[in-house]
Protein backbone atom coordinates (compact mmCIF):
# COMPACT_ATOMS: atom_id res chain seq x y z
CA UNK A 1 -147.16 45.02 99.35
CA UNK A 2 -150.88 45.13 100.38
CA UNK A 3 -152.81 46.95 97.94
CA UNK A 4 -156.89 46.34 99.01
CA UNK A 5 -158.56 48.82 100.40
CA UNK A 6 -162.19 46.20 101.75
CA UNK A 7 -165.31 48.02 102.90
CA UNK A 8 -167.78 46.09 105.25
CA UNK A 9 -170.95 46.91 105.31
CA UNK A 10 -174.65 44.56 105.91
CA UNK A 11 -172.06 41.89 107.04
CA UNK A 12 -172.86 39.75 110.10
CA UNK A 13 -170.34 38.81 110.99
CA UNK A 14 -166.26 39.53 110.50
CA UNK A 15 -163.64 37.05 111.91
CA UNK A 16 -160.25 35.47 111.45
CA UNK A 17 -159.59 32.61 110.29
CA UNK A 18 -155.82 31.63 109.88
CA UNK A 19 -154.19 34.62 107.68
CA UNK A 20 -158.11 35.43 106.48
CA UNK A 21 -160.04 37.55 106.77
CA UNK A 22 -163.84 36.25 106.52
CA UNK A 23 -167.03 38.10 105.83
CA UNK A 24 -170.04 36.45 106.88
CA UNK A 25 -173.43 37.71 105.10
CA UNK A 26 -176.79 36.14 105.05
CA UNK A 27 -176.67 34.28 101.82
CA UNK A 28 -172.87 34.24 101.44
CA UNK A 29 -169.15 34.37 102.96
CA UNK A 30 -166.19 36.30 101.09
CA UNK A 31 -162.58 35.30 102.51
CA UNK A 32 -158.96 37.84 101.87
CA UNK A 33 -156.16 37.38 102.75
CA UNK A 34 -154.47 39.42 105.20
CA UNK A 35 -151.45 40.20 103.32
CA UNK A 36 -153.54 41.90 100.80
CA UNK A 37 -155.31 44.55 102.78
CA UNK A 38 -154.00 47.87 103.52
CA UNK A 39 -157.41 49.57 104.71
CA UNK A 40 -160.70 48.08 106.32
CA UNK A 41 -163.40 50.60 106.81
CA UNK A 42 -166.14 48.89 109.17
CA UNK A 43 -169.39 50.53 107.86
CA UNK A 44 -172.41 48.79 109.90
CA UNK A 45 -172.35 48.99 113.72
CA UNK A 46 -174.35 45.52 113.58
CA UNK A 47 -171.70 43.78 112.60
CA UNK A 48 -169.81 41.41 114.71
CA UNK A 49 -166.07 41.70 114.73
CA UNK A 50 -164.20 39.02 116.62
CA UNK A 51 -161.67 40.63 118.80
CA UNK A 52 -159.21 38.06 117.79
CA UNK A 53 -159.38 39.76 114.23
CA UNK A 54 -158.82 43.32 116.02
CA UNK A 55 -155.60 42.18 117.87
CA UNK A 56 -153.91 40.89 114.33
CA UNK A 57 -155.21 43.54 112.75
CA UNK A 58 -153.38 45.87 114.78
CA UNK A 59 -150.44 43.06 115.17
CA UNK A 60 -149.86 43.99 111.00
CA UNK A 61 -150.32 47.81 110.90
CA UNK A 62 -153.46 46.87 109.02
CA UNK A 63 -155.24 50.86 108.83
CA UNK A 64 -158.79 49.99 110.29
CA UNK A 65 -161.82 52.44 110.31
CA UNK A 66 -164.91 52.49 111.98
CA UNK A 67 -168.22 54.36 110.84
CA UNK A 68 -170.30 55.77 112.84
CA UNK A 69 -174.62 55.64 112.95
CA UNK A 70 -174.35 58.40 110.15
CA UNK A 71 -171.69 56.53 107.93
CA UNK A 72 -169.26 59.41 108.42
CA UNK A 73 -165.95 57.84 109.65
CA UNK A 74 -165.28 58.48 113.45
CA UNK A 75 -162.15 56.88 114.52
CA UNK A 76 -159.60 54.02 113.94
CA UNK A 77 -157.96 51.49 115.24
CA UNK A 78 -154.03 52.03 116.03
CA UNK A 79 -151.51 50.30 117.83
CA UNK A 80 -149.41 51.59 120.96
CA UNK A 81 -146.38 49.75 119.96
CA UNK A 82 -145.14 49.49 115.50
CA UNK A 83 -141.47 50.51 116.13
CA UNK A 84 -138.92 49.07 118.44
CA UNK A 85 -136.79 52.08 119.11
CA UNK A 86 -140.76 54.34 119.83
CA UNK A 87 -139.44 55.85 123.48
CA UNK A 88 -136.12 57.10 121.41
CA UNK A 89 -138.15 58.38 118.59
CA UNK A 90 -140.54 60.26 121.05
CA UNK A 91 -137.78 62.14 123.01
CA UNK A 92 -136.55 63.41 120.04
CA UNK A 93 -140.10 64.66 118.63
CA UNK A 94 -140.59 66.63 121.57
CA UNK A 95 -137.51 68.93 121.10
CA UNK A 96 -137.32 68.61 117.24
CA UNK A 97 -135.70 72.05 116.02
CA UNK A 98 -138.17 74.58 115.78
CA UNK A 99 -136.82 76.41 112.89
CA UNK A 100 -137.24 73.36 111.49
CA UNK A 101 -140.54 72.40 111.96
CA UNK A 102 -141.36 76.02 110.73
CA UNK A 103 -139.85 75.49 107.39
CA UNK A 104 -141.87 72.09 106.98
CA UNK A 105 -144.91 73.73 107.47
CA UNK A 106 -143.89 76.64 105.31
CA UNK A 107 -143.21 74.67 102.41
CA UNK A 108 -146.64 71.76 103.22
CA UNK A 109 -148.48 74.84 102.71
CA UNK A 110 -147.18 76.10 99.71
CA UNK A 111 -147.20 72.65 98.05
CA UNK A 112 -150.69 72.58 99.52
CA UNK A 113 -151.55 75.51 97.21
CA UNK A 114 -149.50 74.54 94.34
CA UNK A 115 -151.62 71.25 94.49
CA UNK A 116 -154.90 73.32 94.74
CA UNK A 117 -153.55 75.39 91.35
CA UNK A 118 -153.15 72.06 89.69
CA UNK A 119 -156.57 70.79 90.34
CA UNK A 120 -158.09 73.98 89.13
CA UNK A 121 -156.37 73.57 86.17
CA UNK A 122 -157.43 69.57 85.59
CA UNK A 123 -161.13 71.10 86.01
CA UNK A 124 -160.53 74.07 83.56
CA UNK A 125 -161.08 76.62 86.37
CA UNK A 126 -158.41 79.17 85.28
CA UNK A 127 -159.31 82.99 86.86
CA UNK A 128 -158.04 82.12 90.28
CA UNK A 129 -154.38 80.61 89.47
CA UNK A 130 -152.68 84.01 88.77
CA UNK A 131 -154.05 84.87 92.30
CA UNK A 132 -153.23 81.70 93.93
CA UNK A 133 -149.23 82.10 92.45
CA UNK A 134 -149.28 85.48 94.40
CA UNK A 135 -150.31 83.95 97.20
CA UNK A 136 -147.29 81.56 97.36
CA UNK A 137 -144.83 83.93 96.21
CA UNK A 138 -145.87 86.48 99.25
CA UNK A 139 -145.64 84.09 101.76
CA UNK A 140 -143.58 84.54 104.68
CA UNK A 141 -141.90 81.43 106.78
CA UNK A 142 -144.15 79.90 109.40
CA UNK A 143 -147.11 81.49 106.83
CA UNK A 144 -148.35 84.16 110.16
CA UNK A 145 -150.51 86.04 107.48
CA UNK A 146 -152.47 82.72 107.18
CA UNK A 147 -151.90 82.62 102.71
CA UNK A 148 -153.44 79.06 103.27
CA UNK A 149 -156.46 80.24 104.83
CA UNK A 150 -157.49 82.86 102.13
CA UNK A 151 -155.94 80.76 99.66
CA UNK A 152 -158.42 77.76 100.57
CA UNK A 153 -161.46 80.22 100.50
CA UNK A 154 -160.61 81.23 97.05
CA UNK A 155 -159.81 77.67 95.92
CA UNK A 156 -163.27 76.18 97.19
CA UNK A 157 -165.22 78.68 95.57
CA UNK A 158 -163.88 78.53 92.42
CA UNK A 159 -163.72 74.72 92.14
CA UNK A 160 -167.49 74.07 93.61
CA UNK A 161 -168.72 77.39 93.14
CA UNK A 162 -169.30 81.29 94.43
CA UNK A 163 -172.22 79.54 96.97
CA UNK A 164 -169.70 76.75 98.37
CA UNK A 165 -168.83 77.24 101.92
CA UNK A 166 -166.74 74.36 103.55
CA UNK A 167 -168.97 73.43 106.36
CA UNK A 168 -172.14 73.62 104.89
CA UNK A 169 -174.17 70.22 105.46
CA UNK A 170 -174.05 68.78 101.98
CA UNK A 171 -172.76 66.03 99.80
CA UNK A 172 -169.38 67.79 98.38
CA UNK A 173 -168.57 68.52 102.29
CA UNK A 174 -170.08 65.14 103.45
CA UNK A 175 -167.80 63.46 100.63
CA UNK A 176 -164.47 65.59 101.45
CA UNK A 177 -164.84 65.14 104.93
CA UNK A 178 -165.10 61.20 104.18
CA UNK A 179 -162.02 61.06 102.24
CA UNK A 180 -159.57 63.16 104.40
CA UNK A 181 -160.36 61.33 107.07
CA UNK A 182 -159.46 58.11 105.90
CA UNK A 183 -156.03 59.64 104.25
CA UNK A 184 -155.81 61.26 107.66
CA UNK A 185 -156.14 57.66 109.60
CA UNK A 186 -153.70 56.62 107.11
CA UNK A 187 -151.11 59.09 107.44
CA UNK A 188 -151.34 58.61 111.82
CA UNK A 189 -150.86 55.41 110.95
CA UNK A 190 -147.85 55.72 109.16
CA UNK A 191 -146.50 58.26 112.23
CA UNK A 192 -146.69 55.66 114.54
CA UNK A 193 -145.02 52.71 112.43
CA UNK A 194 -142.30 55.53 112.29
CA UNK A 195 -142.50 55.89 116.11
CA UNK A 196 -143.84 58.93 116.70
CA UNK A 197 -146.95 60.26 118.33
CA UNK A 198 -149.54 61.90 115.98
CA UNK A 199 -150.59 64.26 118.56
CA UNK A 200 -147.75 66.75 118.50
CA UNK A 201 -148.01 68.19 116.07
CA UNK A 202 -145.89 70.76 114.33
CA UNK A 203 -148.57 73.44 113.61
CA UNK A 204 -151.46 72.13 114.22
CA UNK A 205 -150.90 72.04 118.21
CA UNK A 206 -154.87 72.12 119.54
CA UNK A 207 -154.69 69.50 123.51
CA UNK A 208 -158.55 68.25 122.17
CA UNK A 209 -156.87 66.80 118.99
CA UNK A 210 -154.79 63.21 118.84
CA UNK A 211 -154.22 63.68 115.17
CA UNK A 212 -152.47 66.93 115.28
CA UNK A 213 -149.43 65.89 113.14
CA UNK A 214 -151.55 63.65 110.84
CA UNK A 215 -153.08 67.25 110.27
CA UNK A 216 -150.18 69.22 109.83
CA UNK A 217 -148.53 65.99 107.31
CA UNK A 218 -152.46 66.15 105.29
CA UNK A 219 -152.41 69.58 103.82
CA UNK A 220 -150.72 68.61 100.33
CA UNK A 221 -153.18 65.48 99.42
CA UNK A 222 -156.45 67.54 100.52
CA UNK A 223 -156.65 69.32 96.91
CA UNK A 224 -155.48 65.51 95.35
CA UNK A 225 -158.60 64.24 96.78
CA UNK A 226 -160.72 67.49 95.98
CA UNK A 227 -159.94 66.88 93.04
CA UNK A 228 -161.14 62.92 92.98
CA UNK A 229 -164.28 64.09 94.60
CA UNK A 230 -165.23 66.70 92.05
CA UNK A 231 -164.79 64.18 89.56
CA UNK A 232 -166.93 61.91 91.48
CA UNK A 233 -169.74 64.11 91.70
CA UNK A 234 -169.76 65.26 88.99
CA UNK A 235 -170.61 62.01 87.39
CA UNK A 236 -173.25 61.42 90.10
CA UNK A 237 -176.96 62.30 90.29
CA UNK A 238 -176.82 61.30 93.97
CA UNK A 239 -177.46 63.80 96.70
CA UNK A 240 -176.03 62.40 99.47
CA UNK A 241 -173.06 59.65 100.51
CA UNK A 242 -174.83 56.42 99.01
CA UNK A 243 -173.04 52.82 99.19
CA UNK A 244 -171.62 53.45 95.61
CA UNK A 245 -170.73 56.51 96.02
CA UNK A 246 -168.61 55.80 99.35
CA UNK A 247 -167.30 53.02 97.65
CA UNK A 248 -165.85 55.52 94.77
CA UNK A 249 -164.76 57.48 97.12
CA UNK A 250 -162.65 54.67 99.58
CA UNK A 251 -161.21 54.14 95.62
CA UNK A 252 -159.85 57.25 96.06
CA UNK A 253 -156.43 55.35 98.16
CA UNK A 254 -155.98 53.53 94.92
CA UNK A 255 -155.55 56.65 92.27
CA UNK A 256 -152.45 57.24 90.94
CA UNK A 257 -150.33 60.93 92.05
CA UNK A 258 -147.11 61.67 91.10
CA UNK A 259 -143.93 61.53 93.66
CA UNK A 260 -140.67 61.13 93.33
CA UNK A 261 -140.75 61.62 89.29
CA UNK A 262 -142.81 58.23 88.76
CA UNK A 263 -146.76 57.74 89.75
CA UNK A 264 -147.54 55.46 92.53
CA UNK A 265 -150.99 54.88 93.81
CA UNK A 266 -151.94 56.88 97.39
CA UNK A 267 -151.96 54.99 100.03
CA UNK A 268 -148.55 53.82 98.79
CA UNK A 269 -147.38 57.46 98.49
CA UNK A 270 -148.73 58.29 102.23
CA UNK A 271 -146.00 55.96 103.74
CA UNK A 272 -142.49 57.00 101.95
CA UNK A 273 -144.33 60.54 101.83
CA UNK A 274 -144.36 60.54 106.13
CA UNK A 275 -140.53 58.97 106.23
CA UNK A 276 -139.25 61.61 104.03
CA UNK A 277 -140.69 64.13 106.15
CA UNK A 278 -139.04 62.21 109.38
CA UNK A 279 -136.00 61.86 107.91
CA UNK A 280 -135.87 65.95 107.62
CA UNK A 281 -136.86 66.77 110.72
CA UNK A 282 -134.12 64.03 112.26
CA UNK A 283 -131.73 65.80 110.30
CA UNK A 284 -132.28 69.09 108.90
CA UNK A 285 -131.48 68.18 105.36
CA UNK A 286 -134.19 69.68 102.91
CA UNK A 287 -133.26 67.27 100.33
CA UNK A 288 -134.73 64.37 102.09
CA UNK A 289 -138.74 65.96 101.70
CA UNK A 290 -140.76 64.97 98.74
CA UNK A 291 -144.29 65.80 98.47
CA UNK A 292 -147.54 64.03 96.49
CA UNK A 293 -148.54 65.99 93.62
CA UNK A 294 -151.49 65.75 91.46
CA UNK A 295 -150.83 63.44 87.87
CA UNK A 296 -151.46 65.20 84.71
CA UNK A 297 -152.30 62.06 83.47
């Protein structure tokens, strides 16, 4: 199973070369094989890729990101066609049970939360659980009094501080926004080697957004990687995203969580994670879902 996550950056030039891939710098040339990579995040717009490379990339279901002038991811590279029976798959996404999908996103919210009360616990930031619990216990199916909204306000201040607001231009948002969009990339990724489209979603339903399901199938590993990234900065001096830092954090795919009663690393997780919630929605049986949850290891 692949298991490298490779991040480009300063290179001149990227190609293929048999089942290699080769990185072409100034003084040097590094050379992977294919079958090892799971995630290539292209972080220098210089850089020459060969579109050769691009079409077996996509060919293997190889996750591929591209950075933009500010470093910040800004889109990936997917393929139209990962599953043979896709047309099938579609028809029945579009008239998936609704009850259903209203239960999923019941319970990705409430693992979502559960998730957030572990990380506050791995940090030793205690006063907010009791109130967080609540917040799960009240909830009501489909969540319509928005728990995950008020619960995520709470959360965020108590893990980064009273000051923290989510979109403020900084290097805790700069660094959460880098990670969830790779796991998001990931997880559409995963959707469409099911398949499915990632853009119909089952809560998330905005016509602007492509990644609508990756967003509704994300909620449960955004505290996992809060918590990553808190541990990150906090052993940082660094006040914005440098090349070490955004290398920690791409690491982030490779940390251990725990599902299915033994630890596996993420971006192993993401892909039985998505087919156990497929295989619900296909057939209504709860026992099927399984959900990432932070290690107390």
């Amino acid at each position: 199973m692949a298991f490298r996550t490779i991040y480009i950056e300063k290179a001149l030039r990227v190609r293929l070369d048999l089942n290699n891939i080769v990185v072409n710098y100034e003084d040097d040339n590094y050379t992977i094989n294919l079958d090892e990579i799971n995630t290539i995040i292209f972080d220098d717009p210089r850089c020459r890729v060969s579109l050769r490379l691009l079409a077996t990339l996509c060919e293997l279901g190889i996750n591929v990101i591209f950075n933009d002038s500010s470093h910040m991811p800004i889109g990936s590279l997917q393929t139209l066609y990962n599953h043979a029976r896709a047309p099938k798959k579609i028809k029945n996404q579009i008239i998936w049970d609704k009850n259903s999908q209203i239960y999923l996103w019941t319970e990705l919210v409430k693992h979502k939360i559960k998730n957030q009360i572990l990380t506050l616990k791995k940090v030793e930031k205690t006063e907010k659980l009791e109130l967080l619990n609540t917040m799960i216990d009240e909830m009501i199916l489909g969540d319509l009094t928005n728990k995950e909204g008020i619960a995520s306000r709470v959360y965020f201040k108590e893990l980064f501080g009273s000051t923290f607001k989510r979109f403020d231009e900084n290097i805790i948002n700069y660094a959460l926004n880098y990670i969830y969009q790779i796991i998001r990339s990931k997880i559409a990724q995963e959707i469409v080697s099911c398949g499915y489209i990632p853009a119909l979603g089952i809560c998330h339903k905005s016509e602007f957004n492509l990644y609508n399901l990756a967003d509704d199938f994300i909620e449960p590993f955004r505290p996992i990687c809060d918590y990553f990234v808190y541990e990150i900065l906090t052993n940082t001096i660094e006040d914005y995203l440098t090349s070490f830092v955004k290398r920690d954090i791409v690491n982030i795919l490779n940390q251990l969580v725990l599902f299915k009663n033994a630890t596996y690393k993420i971006h192993i997780v993401i892909q039985f994670y998505v087919q156990s919630l497929f295989k619900y929605l296909e057939t209504g049986d709860i026992s099927f879902i399984q959900y990432p949850t932070l290690c107390n290891i």
